[in-house]
PDB file of N, CA and C in Angstrom:
ATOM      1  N   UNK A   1       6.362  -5.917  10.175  1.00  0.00           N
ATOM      2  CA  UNK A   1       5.046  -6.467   9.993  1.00  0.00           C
ATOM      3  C   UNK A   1       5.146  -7.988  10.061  1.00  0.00           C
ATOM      4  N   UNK A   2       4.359  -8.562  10.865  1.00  0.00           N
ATOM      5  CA  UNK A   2       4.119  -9.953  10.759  1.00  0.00           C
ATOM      6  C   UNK A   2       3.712 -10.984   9.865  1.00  0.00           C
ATOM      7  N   UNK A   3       3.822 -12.215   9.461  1.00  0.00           N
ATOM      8  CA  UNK A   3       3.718 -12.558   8.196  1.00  0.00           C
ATOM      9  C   UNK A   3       1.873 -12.690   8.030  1.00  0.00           C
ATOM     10  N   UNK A   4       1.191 -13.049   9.399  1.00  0.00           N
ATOM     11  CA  UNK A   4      -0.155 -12.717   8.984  1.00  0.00           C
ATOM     12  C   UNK A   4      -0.570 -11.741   9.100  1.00  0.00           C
ATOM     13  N   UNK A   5       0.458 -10.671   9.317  1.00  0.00           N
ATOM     14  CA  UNK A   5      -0.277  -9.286   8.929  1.00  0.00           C
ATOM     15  C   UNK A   5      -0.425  -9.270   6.977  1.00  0.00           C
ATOM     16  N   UNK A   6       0.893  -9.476   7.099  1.00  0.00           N
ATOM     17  CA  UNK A   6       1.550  -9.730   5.312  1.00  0.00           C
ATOM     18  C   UNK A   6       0.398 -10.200   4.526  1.00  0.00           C
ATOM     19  N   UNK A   7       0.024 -11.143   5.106  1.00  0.00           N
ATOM     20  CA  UNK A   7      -0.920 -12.246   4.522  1.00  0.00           C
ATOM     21  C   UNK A   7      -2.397 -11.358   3.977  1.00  0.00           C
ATOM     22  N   UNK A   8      -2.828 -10.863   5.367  1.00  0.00           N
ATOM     23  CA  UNK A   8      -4.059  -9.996   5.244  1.00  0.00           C
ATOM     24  C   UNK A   8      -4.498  -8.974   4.374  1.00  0.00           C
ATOM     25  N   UNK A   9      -2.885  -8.312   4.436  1.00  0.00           N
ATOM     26  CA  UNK A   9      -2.956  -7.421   3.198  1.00  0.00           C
ATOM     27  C   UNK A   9      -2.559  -7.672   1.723  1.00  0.00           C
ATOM     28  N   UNK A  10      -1.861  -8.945   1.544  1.00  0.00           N
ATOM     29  CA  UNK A  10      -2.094  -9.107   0.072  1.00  0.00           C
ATOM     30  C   UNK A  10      -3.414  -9.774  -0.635  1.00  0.00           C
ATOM     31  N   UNK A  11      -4.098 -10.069   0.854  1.00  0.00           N
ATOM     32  CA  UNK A  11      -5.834 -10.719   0.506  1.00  0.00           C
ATOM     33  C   UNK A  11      -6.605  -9.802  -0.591  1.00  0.00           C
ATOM     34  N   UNK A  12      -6.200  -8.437   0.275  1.00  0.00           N
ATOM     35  CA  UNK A  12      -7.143  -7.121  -0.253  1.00  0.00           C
ATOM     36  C   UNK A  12      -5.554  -6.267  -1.918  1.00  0.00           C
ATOM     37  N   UNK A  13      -4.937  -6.504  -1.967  1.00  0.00           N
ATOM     38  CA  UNK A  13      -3.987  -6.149  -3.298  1.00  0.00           C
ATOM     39  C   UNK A  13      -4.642  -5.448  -4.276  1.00  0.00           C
ATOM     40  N   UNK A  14      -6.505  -5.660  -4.658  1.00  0.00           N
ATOM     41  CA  UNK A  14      -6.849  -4.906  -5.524  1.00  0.00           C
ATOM     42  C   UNK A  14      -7.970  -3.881  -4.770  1.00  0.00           C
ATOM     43  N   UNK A  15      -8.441  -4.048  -3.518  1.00  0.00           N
ATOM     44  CA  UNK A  15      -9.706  -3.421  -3.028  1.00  0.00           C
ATOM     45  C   UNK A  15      -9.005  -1.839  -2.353  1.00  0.00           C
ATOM     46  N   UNK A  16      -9.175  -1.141  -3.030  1.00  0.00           N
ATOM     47  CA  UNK A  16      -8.844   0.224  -2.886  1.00  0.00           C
ATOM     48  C   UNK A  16      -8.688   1.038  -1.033  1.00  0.00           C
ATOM     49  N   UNK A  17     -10.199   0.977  -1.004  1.00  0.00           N
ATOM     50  CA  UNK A  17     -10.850   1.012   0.365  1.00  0.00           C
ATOM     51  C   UNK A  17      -9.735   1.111   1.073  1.00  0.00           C
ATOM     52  N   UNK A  18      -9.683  -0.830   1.193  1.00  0.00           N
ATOM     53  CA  UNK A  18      -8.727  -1.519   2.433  1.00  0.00           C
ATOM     54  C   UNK A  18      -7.480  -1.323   2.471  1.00  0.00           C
ATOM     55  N   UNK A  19      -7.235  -1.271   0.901  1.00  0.00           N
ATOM     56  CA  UNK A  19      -5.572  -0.512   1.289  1.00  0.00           C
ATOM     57  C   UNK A  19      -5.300   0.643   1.773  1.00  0.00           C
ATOM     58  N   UNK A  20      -6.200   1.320   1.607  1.00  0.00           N
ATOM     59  CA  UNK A  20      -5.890   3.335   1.962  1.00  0.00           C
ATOM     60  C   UNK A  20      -5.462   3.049   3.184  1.00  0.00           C
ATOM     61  N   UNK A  21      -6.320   2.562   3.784  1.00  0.00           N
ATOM     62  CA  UNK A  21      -6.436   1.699   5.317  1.00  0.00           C
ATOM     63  C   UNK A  21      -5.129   1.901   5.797  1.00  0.00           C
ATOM     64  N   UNK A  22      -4.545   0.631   5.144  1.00  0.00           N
ATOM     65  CA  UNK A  22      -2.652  -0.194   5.351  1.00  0.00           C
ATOM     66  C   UNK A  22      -2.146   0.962   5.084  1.00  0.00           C
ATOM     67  N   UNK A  23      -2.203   1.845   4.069  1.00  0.00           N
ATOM     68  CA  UNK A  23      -0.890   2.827   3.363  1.00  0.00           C
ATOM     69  C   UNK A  23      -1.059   3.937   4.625  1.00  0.00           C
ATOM     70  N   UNK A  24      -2.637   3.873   5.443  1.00  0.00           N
ATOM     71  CA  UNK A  24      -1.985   5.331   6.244  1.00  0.00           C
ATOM     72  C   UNK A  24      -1.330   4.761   7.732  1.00  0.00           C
ATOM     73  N   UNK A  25      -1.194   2.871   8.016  1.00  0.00           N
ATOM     74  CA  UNK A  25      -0.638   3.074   9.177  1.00  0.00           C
ATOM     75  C   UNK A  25       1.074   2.698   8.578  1.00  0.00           C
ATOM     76  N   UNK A  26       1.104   1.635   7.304  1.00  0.00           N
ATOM     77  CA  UNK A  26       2.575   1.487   6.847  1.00  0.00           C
ATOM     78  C   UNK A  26       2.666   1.681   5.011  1.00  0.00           C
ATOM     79  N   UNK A  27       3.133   2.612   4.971  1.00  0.00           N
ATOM     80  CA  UNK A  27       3.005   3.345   3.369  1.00  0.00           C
ATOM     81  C   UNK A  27       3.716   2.199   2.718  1.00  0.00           C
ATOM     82  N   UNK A  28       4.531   1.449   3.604  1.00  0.00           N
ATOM     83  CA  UNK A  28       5.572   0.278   2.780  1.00  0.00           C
ATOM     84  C   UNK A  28       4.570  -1.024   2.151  1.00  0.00           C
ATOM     85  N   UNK A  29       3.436  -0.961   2.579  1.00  0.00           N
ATOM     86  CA  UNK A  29       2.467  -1.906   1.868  1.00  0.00           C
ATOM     87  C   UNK A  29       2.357  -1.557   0.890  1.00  0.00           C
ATOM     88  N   UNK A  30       2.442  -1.091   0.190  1.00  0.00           N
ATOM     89  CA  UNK A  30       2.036  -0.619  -1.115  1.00  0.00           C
ATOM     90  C   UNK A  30       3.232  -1.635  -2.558  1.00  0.00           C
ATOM     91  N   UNK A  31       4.112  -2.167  -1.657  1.00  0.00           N
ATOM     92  CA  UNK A  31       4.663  -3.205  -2.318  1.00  0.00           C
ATOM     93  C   UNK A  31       3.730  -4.321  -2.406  1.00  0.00           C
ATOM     94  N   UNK A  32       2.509  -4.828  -1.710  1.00  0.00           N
ATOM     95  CA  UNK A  32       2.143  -6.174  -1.737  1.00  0.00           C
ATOM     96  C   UNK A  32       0.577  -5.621  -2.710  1.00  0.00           C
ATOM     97  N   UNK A  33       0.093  -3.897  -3.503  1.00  0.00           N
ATOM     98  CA  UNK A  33      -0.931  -3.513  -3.657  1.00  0.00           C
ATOM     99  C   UNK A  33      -0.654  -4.140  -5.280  1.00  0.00           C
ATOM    100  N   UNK A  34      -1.810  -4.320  -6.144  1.00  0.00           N
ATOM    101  CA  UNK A  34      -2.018  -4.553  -7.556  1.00  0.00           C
ATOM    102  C   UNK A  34      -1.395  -3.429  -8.263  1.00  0.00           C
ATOM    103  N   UNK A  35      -1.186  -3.701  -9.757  1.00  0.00           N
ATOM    104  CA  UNK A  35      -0.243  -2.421 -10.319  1.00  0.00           C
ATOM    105  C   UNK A  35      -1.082  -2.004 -10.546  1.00  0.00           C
ATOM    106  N   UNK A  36      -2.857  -1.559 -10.568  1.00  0.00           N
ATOM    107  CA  UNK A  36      -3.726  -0.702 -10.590  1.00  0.00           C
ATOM    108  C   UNK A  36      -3.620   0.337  -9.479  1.00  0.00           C
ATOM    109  N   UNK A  37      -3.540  -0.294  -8.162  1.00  0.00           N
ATOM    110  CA  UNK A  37      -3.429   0.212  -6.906  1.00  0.00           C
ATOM    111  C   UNK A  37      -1.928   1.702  -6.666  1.00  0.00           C
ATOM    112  N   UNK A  38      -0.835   0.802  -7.588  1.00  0.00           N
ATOM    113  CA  UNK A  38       0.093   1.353  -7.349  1.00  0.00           C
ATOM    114  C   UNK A  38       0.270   2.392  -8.710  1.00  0.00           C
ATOM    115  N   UNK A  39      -0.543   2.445  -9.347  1.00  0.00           N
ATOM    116  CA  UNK A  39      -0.636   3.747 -10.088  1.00  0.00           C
ATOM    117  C   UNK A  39      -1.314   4.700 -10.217  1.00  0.00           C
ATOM    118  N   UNK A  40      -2.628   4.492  -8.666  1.00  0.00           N
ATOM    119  CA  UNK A  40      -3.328   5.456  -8.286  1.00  0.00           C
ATOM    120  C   UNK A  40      -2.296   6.557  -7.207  1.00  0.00           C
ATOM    121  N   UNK A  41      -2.575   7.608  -8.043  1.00  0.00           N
ATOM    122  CA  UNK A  41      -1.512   8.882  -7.254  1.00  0.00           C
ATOM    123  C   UNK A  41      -2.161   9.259  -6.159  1.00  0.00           C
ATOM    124  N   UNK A  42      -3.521   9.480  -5.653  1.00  0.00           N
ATOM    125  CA  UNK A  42      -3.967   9.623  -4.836  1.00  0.00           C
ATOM    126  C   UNK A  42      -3.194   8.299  -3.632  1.00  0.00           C
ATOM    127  N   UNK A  43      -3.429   7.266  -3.783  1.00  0.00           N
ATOM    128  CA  UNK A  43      -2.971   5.962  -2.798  1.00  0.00           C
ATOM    129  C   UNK A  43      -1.576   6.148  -2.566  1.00  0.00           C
ATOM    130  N   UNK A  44      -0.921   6.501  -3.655  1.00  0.00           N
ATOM    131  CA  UNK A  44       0.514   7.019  -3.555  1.00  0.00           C
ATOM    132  C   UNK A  44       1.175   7.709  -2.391  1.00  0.00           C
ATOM    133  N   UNK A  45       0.209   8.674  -2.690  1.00  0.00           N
ATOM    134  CA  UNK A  45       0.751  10.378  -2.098  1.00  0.00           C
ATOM    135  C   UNK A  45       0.538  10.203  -0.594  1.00  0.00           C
ATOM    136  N   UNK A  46      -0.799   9.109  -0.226  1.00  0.00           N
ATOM    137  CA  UNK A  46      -0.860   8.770   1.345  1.00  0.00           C
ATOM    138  C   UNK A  46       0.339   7.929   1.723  1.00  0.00           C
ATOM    139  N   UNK A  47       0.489   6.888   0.743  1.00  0.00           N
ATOM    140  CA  UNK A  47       1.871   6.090   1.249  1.00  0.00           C
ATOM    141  C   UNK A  47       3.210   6.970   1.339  1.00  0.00           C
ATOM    142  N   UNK A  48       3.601   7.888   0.276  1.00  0.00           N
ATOM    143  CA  UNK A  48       4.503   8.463   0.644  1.00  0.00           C
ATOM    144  C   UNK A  48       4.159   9.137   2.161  1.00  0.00           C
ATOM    145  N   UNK A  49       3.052   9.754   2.308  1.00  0.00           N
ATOM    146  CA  UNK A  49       3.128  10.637   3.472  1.00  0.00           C
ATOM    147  C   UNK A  49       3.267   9.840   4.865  1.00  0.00           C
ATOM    148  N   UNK A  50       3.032   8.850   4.893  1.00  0.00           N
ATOM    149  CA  UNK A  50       3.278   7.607   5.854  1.00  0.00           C
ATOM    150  C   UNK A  50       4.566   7.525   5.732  1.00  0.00           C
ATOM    151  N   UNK A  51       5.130   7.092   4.720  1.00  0.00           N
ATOM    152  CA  UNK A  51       6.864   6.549   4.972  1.00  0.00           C
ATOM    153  C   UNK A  51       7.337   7.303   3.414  1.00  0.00           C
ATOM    154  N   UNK A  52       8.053   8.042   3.918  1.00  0.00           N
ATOM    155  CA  UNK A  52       8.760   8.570   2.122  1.00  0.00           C
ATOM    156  C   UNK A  52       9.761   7.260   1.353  1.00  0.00           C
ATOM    157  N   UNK A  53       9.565   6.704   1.533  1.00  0.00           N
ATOM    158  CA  UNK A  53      10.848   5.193   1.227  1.00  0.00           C
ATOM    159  C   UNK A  53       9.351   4.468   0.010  1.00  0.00           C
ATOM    160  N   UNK A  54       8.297   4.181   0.122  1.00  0.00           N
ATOM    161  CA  UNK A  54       7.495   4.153  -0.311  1.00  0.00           C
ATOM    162  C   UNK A  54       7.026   4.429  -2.276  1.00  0.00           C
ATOM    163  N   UNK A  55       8.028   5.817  -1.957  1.00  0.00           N
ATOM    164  CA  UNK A  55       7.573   6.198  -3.481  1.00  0.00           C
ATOM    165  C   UNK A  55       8.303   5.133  -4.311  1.00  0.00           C
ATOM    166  N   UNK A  56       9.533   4.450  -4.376  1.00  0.00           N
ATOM    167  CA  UNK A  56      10.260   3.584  -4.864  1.00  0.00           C
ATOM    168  C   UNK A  56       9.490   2.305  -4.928  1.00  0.00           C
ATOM    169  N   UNK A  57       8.146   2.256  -4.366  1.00  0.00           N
ATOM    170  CA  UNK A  57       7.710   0.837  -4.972  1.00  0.00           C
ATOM    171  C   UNK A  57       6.373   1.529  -6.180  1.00  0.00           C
ATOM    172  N   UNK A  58       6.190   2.101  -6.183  1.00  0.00           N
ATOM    173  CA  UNK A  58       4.858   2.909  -7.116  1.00  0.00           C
ATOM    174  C   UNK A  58       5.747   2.570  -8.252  1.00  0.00           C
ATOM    175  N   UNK A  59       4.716   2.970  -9.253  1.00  0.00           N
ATOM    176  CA  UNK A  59       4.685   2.314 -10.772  1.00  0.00           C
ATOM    177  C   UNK A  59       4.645   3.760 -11.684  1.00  0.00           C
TER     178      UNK A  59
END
């Protein structure tokens, strides 16, 4: 990922929506999501299903 990709998505870190977005094309975003974000199991379970490496950044 590019650093203004990087950028774009830590804009959105708490907006739910926009992350589902990121987690279903790279589940590895979920490192740059709010620890609200990353303790929704639903947002989770898409990031794992995107990249299983993923579950290791959840909370």
């Amino acid at each position: 990922m590019e650093e203004s990709e990087i950028e774009e998505v830590k804009k959105y870190s708490d907006d739910r929506d926009k992350f589902f977005d990121y987690v279903k094309k790279d589940g590895l975003v979920l490192e740059w999501a709010s620890d609200e974000l990353k303790n929704d199991k639903e947002l989770v379970l898409e990031a794992v299903k995107c990249d299983r490496r993923s579950i290791r950044i959840c909370k």
